[in-house]
N, C-alpha and C. Protein backbone atom coordinates (compact mmCIF):
# COMPACT_ATOMS: atom_id res chain seq x y z
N UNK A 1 0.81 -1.19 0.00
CA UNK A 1 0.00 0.00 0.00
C UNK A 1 0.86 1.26 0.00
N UNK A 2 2.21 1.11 1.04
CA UNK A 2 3.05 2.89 0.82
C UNK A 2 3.56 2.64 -0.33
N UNK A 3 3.79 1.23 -1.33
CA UNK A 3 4.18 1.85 -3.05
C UNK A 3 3.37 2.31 -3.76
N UNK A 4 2.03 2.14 -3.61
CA UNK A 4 0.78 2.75 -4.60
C UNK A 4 1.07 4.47 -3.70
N UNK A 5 0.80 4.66 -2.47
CA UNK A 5 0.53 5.70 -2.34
C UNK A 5 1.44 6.57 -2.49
N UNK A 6 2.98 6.14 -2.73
CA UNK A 6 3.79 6.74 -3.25
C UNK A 6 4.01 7.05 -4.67
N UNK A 7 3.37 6.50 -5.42
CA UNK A 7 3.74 6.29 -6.43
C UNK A 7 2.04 7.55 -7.20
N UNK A 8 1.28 7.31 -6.46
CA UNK A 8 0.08 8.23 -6.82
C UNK A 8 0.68 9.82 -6.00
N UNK A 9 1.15 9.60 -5.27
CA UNK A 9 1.49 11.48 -4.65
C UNK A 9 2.71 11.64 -5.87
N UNK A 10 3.56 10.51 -6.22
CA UNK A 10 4.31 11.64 -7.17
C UNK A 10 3.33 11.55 -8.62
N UNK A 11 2.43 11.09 -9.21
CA UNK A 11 2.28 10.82 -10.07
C UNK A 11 1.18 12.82 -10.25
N UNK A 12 0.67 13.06 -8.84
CA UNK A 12 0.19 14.13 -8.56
C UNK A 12 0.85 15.18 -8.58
N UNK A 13 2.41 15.35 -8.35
CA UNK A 13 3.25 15.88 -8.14
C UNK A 13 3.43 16.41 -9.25
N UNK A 14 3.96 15.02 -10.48
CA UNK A 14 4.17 15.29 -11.57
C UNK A 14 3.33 16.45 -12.36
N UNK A 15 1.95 15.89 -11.86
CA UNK A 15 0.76 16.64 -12.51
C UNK A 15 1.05 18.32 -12.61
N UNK A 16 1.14 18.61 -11.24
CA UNK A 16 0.83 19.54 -10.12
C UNK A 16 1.85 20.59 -10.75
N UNK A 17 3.36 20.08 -11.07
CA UNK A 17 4.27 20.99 -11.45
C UNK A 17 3.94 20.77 -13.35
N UNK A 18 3.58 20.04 -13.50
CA UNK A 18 3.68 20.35 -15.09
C UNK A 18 2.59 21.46 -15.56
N UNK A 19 1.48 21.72 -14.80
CA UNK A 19 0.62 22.89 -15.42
C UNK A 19 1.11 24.09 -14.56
N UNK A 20 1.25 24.01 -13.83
CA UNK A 20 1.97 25.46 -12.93
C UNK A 20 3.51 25.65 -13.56
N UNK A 21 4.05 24.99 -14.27
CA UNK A 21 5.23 25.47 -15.68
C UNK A 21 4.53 26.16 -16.29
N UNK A 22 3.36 25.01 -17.31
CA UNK A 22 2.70 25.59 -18.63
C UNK A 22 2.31 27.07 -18.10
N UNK A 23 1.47 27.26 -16.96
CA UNK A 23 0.76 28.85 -16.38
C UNK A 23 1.59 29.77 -16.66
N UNK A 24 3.06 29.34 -15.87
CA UNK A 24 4.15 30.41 -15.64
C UNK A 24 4.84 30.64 -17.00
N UNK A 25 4.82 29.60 -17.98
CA UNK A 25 4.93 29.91 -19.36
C UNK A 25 4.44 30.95 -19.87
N UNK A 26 2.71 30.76 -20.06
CA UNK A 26 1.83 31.36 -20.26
C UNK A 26 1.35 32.56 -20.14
N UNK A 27 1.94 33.23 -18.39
CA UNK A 27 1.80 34.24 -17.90
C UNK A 27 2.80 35.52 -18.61
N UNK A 28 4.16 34.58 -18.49
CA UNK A 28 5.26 35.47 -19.37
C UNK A 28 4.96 35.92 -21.06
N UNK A 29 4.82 34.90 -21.73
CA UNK A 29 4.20 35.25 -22.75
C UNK A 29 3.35 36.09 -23.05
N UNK A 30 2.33 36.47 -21.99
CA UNK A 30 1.17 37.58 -22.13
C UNK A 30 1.56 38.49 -21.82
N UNK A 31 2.41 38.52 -21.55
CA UNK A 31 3.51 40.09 -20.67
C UNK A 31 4.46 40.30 -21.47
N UNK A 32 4.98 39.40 -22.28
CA UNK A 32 5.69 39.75 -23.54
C UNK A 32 4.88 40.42 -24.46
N UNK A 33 4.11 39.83 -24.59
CA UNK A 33 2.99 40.04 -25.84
C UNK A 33 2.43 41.58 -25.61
N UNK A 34 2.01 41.85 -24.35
CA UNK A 34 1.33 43.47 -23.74
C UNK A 34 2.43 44.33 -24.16
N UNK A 35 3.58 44.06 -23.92
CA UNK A 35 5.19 45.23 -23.70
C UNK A 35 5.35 45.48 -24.85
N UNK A 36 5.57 43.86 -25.96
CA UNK A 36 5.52 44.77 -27.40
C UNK A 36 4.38 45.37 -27.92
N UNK A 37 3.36 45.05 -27.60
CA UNK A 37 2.12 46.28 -28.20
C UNK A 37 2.15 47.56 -27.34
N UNK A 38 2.68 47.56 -26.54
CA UNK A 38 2.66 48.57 -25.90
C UNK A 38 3.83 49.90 -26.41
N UNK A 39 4.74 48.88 -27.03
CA UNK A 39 6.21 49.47 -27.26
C UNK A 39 6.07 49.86 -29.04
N UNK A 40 5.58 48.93 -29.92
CA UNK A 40 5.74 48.84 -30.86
C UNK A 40 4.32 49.05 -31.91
N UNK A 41 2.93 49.02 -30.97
CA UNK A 41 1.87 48.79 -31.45
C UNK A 41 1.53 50.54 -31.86
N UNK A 42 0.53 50.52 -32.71
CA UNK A 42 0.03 51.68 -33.34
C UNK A 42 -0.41 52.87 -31.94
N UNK A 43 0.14 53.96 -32.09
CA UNK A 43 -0.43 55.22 -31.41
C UNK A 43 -1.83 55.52 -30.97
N UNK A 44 -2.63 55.28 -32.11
CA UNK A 44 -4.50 54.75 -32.00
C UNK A 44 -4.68 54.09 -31.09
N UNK A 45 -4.05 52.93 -30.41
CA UNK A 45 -4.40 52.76 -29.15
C UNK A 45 -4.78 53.53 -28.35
N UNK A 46 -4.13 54.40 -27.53
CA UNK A 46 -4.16 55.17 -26.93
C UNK A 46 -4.55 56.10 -26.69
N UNK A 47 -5.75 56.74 -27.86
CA UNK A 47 -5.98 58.03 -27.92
C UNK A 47 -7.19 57.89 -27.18
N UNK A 48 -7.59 58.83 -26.16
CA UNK A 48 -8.87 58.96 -25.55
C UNK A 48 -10.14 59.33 -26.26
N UNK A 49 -10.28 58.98 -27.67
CA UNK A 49 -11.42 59.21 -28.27
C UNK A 49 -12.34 58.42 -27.68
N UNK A 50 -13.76 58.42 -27.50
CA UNK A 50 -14.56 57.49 -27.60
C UNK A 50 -15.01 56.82 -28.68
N UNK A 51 -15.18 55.57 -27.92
CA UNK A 51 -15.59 54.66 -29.20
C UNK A 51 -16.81 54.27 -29.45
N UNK A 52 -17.85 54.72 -28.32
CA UNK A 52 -19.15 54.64 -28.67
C UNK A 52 -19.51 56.00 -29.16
N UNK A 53 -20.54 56.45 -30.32
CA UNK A 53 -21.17 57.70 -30.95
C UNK A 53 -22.42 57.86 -29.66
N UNK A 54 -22.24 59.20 -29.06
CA UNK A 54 -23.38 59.89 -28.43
C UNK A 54 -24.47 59.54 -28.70
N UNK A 55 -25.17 59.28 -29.92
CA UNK A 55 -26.54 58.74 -29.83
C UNK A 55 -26.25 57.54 -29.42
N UNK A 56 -25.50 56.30 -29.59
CA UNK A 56 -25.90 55.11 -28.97
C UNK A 56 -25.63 55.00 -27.87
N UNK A 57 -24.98 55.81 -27.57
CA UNK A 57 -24.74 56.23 -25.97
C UNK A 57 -25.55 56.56 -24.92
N UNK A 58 -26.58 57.40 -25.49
CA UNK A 58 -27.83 58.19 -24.91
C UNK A 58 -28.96 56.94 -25.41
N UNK A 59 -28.94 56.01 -26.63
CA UNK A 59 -29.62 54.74 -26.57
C UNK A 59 -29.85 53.81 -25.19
N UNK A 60 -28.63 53.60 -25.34
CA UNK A 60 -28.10 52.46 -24.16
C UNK A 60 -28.13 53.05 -22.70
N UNK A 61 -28.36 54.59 -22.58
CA UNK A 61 -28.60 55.14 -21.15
C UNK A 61 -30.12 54.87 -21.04
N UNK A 62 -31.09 55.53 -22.13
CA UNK A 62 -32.64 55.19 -21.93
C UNK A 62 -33.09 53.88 -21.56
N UNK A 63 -32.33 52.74 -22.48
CA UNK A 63 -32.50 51.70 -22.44
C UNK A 63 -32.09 51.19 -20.97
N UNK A 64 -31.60 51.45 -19.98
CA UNK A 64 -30.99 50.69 -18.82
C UNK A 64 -32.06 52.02 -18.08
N UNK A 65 -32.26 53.02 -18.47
CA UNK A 65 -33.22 53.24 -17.15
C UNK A 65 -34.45 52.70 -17.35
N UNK A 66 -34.85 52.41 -18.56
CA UNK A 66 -36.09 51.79 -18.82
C UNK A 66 -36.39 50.62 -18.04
N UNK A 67 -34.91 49.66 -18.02
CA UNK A 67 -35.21 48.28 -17.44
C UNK A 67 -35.43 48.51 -16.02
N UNK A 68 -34.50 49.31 -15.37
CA UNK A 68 -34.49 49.85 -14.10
C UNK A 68 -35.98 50.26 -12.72
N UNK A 69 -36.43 51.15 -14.12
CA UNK A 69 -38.01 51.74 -13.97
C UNK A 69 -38.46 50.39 -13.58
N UNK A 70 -39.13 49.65 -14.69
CA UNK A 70 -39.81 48.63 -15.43
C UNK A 70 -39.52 47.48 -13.72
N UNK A 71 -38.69 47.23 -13.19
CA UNK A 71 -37.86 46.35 -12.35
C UNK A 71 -38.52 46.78 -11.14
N UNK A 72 -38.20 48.09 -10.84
CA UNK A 72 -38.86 48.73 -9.94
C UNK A 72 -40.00 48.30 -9.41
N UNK A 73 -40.57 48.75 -10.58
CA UNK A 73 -42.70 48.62 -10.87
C UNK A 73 -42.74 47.33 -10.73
N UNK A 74 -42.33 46.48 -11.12
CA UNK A 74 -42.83 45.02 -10.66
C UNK A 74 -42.20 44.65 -9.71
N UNK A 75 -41.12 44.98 -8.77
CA UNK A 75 -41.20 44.62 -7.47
C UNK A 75 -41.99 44.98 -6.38
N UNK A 76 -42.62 46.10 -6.75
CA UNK A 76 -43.44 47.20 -5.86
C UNK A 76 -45.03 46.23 -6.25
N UNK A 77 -45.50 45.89 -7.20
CA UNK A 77 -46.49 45.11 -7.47
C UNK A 77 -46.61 44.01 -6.75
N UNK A 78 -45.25 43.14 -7.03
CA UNK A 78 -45.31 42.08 -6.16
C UNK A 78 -45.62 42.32 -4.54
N UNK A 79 -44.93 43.17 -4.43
CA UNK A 79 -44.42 43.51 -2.58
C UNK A 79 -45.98 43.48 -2.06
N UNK A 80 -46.64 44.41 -2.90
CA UNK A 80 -48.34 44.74 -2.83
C UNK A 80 -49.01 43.78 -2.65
N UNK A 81 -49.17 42.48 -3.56
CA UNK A 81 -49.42 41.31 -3.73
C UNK A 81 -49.16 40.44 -2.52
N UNK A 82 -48.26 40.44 -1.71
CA UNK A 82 -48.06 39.37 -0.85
C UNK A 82 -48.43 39.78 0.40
N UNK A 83 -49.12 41.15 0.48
CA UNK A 83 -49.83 41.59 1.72
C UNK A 83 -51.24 41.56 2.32
């Protein structure tokens, strides 16, 4: 029984360090990858334009108070309802 259970903790072991490499691989690479776009990538990144146009902007504001309202009113209905 201590050769199986030895033999399963390293076999876990094995596991355990081979994806926490691949991660730490992985992690560097994405930090490579950020530094040269950061270093080498187009200026347009960066510019504080917005990227949504004012009307869909003022869309998507009506639209979320609408749901908001709307959310409201039927919790207040319900609340009514269970009294």
């Amino acid at each position: 029984m201590t050769d199986l259970m030895w033999a399963g903790l390293q076999l876990a072991g094995y596991g355990m360090g081979t994806v926490f490499a691949l991660l730490t691989v992985l992690v560097g690479l994405i930090r490579l990858m950020s530094w040269l776009v950061a270093r080498f990538g187009p200026d347009s990144m960066a510019a504080n334009e917005p990227v949504v146009e004012p009307g869909v902007l003022a869309a998507i504001g009506a639209a979320v108070h609408m749901h908001r309202h709307r959310r409201e009113h039927i919790s207040k209905h319900i609340n009514t309802d269970e009294s």
